[in-house]
PDB file of N, CA and C in Angstrom:
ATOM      1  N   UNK A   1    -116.113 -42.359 -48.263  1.00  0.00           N
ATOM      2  CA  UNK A   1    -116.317 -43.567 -49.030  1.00  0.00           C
ATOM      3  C   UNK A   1    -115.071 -44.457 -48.990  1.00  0.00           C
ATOM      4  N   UNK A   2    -114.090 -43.776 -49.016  1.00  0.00           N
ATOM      5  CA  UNK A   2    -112.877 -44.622 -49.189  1.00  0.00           C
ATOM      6  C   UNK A   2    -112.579 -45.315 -47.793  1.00  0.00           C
ATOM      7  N   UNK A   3    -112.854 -44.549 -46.551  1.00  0.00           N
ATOM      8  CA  UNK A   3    -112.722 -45.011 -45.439  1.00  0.00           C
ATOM      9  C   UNK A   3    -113.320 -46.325 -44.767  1.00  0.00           C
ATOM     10  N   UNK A   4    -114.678 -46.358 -45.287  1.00  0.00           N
ATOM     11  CA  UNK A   4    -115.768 -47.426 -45.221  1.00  0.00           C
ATOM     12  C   UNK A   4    -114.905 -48.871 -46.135  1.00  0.00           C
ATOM     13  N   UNK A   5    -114.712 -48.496 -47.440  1.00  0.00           N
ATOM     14  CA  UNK A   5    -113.668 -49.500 -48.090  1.00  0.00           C
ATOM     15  C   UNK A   5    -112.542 -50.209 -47.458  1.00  0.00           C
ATOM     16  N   UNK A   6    -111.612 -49.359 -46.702  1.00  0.00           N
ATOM     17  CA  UNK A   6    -110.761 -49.714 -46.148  1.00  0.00           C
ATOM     18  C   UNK A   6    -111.076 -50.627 -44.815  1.00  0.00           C
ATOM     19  N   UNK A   7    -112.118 -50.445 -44.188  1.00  0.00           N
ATOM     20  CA  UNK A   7    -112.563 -50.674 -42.874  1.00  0.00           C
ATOM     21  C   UNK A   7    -113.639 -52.338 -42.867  1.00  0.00           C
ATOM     22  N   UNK A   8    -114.158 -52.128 -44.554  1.00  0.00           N
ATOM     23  CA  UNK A   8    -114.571 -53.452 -44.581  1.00  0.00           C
ATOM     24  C   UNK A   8    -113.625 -54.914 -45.539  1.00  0.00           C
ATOM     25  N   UNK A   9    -112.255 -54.256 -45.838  1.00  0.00           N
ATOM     26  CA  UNK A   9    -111.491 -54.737 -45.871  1.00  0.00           C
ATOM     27  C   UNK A   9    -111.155 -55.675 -45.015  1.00  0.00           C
ATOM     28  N   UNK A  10    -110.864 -55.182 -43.770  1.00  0.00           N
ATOM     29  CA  UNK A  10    -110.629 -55.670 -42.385  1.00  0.00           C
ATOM     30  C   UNK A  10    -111.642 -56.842 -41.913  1.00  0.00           C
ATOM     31  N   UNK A  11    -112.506 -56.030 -41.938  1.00  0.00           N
ATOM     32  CA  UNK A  11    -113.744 -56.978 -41.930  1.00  0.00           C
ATOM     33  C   UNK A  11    -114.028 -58.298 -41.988  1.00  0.00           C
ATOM     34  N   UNK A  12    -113.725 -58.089 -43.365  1.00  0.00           N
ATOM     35  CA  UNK A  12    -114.344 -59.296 -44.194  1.00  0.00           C
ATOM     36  C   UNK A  12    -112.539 -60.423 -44.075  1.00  0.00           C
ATOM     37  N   UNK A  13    -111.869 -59.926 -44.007  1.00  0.00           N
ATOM     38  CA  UNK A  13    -110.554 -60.367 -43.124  1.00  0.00           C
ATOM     39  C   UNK A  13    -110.507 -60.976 -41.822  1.00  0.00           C
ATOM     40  N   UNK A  14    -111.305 -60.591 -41.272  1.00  0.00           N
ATOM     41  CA  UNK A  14    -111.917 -60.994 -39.642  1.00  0.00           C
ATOM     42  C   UNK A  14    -112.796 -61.963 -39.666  1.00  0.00           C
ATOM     43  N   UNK A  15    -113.429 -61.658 -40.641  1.00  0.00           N
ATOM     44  CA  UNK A  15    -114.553 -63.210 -40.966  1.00  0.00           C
ATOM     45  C   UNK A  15    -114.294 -64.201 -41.731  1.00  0.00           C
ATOM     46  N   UNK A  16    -113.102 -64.606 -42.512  1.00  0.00           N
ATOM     47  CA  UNK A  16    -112.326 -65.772 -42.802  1.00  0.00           C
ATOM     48  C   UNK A  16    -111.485 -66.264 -41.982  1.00  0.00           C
ATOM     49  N   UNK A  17    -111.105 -65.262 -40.626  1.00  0.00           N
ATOM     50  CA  UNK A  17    -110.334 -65.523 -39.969  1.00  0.00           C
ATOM     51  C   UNK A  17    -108.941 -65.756 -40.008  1.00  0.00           C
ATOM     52  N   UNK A  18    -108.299 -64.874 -41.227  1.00  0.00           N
ATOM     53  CA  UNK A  18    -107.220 -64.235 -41.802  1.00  0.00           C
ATOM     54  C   UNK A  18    -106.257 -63.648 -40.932  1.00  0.00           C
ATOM     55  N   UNK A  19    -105.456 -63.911 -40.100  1.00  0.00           N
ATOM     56  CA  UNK A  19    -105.269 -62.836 -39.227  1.00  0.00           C
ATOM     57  C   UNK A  19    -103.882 -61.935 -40.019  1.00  0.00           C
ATOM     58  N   UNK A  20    -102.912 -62.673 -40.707  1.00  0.00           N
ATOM     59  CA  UNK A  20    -102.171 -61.997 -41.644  1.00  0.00           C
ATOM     60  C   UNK A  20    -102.749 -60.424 -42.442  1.00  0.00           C
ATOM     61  N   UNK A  21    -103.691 -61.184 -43.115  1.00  0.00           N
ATOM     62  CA  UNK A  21    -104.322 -60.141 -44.172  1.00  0.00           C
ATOM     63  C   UNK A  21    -105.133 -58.747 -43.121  1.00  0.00           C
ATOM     64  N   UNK A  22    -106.225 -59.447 -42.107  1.00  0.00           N
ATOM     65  CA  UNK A  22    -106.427 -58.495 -41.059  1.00  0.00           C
ATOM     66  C   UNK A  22    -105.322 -57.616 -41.000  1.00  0.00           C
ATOM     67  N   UNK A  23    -104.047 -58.043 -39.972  1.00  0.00           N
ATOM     68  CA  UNK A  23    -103.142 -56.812 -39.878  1.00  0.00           C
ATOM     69  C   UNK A  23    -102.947 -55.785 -41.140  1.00  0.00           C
ATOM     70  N   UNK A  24    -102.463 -56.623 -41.893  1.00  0.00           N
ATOM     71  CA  UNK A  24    -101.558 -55.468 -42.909  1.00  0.00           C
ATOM     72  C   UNK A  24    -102.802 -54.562 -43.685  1.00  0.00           C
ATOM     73  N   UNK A  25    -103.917 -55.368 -43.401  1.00  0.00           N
ATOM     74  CA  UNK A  25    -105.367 -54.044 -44.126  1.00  0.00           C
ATOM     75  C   UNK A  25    -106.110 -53.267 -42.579  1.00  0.00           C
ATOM     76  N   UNK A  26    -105.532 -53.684 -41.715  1.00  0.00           N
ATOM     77  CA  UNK A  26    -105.710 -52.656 -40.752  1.00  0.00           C
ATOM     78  C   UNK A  26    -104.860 -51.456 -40.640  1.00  0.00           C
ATOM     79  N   UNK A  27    -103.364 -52.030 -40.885  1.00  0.00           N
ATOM     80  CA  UNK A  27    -102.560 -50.726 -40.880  1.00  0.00           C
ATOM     81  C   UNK A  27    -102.569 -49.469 -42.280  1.00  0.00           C
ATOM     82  N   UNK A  28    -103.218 -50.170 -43.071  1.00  0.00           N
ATOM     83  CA  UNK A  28    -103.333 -49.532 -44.521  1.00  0.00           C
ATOM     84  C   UNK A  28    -104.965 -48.589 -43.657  1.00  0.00           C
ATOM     85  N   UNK A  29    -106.032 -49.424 -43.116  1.00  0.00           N
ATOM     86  CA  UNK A  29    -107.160 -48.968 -42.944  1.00  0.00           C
ATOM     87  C   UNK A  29    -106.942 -47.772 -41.814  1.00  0.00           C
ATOM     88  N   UNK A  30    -105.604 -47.745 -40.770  1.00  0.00           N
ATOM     89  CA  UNK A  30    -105.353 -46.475 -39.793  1.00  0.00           C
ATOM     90  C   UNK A  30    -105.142 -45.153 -40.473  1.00  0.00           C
ATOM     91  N   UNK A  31    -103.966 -46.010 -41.567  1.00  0.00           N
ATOM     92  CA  UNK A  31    -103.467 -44.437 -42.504  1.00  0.00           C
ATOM     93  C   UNK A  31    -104.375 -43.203 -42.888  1.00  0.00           C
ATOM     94  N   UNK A  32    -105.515 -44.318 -43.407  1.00  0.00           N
ATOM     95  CA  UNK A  32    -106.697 -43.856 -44.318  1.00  0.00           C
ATOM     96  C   UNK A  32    -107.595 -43.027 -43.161  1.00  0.00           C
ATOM     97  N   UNK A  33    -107.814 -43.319 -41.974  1.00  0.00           N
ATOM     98  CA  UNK A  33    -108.683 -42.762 -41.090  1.00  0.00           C
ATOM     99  C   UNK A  33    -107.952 -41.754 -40.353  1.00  0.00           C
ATOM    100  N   UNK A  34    -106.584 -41.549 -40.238  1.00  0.00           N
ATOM    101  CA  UNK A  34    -106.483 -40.688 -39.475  1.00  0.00           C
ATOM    102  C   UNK A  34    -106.268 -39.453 -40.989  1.00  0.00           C
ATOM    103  N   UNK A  35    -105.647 -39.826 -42.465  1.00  0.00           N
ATOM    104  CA  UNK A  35    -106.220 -39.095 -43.276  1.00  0.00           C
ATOM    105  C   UNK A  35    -107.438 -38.335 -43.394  1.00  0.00           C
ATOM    106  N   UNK A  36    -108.244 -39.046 -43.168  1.00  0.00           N
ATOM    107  CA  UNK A  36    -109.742 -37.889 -43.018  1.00  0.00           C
ATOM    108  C   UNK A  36    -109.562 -37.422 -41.892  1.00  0.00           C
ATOM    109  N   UNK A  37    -109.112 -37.991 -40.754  1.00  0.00           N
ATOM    110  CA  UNK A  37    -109.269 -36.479 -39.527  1.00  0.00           C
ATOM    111  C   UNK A  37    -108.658 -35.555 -39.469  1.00  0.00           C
ATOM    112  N   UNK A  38    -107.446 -35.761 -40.346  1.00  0.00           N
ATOM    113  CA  UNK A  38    -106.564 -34.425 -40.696  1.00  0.00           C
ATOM    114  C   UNK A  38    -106.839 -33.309 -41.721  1.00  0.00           C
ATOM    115  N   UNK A  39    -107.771 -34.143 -42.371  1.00  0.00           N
ATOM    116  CA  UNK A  39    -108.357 -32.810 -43.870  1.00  0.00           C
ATOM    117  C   UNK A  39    -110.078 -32.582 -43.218  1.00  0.00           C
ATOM    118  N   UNK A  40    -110.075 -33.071 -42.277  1.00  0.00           N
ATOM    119  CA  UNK A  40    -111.261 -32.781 -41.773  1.00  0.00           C
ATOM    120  C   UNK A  40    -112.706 -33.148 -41.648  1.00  0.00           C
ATOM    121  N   UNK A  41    -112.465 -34.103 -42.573  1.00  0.00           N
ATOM    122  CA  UNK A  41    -113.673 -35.326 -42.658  1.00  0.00           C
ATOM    123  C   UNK A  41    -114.370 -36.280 -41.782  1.00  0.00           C
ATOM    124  N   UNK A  42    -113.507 -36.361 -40.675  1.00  0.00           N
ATOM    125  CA  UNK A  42    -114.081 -37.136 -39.692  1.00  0.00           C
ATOM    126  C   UNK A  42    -113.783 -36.561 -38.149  1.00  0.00           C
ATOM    127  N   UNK A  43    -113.909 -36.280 -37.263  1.00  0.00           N
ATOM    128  CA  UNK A  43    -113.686 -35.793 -35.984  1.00  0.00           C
ATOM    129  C   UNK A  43    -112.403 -36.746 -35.571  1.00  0.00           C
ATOM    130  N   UNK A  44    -111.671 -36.065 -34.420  1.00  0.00           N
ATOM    131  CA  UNK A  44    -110.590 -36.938 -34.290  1.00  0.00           C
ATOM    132  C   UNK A  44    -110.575 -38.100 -33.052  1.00  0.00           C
ATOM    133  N   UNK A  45    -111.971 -37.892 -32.079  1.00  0.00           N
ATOM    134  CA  UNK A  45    -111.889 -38.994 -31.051  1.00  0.00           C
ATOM    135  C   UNK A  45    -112.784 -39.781 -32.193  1.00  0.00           C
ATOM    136  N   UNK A  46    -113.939 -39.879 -33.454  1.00  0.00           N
ATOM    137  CA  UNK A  46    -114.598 -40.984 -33.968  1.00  0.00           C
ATOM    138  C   UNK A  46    -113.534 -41.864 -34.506  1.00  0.00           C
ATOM    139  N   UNK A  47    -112.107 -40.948 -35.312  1.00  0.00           N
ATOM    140  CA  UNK A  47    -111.498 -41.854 -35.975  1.00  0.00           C
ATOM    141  C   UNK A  47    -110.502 -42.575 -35.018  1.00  0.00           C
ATOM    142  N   UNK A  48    -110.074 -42.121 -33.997  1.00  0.00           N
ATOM    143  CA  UNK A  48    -109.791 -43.032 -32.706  1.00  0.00           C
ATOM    144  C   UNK A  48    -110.349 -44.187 -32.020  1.00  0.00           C
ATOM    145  N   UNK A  49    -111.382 -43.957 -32.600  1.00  0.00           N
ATOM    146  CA  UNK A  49    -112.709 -44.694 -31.601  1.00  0.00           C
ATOM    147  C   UNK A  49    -112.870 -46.185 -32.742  1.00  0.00           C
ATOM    148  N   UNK A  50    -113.017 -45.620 -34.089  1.00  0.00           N
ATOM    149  CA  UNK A  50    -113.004 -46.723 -35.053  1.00  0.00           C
ATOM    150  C   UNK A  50    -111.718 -47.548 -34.853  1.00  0.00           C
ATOM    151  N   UNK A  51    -110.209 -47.045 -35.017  1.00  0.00           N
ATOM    152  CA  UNK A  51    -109.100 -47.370 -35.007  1.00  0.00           C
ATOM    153  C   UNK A  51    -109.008 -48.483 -33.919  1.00  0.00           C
ATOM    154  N   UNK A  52    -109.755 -47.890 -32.943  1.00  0.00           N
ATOM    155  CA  UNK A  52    -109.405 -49.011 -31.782  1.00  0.00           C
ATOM    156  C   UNK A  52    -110.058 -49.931 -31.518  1.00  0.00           C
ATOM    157  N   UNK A  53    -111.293 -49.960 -31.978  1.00  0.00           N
ATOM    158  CA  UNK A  53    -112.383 -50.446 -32.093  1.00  0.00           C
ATOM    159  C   UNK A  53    -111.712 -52.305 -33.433  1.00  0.00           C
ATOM    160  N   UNK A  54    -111.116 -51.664 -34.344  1.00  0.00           N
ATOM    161  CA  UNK A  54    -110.834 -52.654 -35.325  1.00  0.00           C
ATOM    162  C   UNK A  54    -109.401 -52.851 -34.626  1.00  0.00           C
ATOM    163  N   UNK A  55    -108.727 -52.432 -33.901  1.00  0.00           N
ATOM    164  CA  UNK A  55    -107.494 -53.041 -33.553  1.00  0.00           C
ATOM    165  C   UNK A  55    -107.288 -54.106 -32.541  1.00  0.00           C
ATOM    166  N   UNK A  56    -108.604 -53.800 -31.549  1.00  0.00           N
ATOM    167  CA  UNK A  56    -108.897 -54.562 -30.865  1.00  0.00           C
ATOM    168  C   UNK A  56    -109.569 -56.091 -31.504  1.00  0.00           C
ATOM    169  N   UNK A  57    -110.530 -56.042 -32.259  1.00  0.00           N
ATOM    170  CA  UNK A  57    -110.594 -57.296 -33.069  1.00  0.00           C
ATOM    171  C   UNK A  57    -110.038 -58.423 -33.838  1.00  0.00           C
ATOM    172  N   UNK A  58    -108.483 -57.432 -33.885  1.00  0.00           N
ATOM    173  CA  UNK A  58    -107.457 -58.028 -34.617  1.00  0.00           C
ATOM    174  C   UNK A  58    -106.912 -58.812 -33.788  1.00  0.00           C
ATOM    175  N   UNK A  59    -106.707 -57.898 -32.753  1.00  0.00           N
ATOM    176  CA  UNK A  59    -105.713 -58.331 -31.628  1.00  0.00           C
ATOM    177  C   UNK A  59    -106.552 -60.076 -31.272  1.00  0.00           C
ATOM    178  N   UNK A  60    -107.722 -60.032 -30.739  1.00  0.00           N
ATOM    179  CA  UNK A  60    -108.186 -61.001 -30.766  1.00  0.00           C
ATOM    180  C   UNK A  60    -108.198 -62.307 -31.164  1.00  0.00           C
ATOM    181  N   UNK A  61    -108.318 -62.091 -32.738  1.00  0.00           N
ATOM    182  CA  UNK A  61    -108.262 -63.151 -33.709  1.00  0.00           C
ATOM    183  C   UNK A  61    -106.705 -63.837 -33.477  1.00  0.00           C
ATOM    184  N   UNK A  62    -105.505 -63.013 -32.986  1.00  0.00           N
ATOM    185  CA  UNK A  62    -104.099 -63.721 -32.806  1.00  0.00           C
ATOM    186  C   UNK A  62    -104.328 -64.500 -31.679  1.00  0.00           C
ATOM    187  N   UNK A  63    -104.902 -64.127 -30.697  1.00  0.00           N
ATOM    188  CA  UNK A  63    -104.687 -64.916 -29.486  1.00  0.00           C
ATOM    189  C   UNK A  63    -105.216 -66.668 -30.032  1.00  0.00           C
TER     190      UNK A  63
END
């Protein structure tokens, strides 16, 4: 639950076209995901796969 929170943080950051706020709730939103793959909550290539998945979007919005 908390992960989904963090991830539509970003989100909804991406769709004002924020790119400030994007970063710094993406790097808060990595912490949080690789947290669950370490206590075991999420597999570790999905939370890779998300991570890069939203980093790449970020990256975007700077160009």
């Amino acid at each position: 639950m908390r992960v989904r929170t963090f991830i539509r943080k970003v989100e909804e950051a991406l769709a004002k076209g924020n790119y400030e706020k994007a970063r710094v709730a993406l790097g808060q939103t990595q912490c949080e995901i690789m947290r669950s793959v370490s206590k075991g909550i999420m597999h570790k290539n999905t939370g890779s796969r998300k991570v890069s998945r939203l980093s790449r979007k970020v990256k975007l919005l700077a160009d």
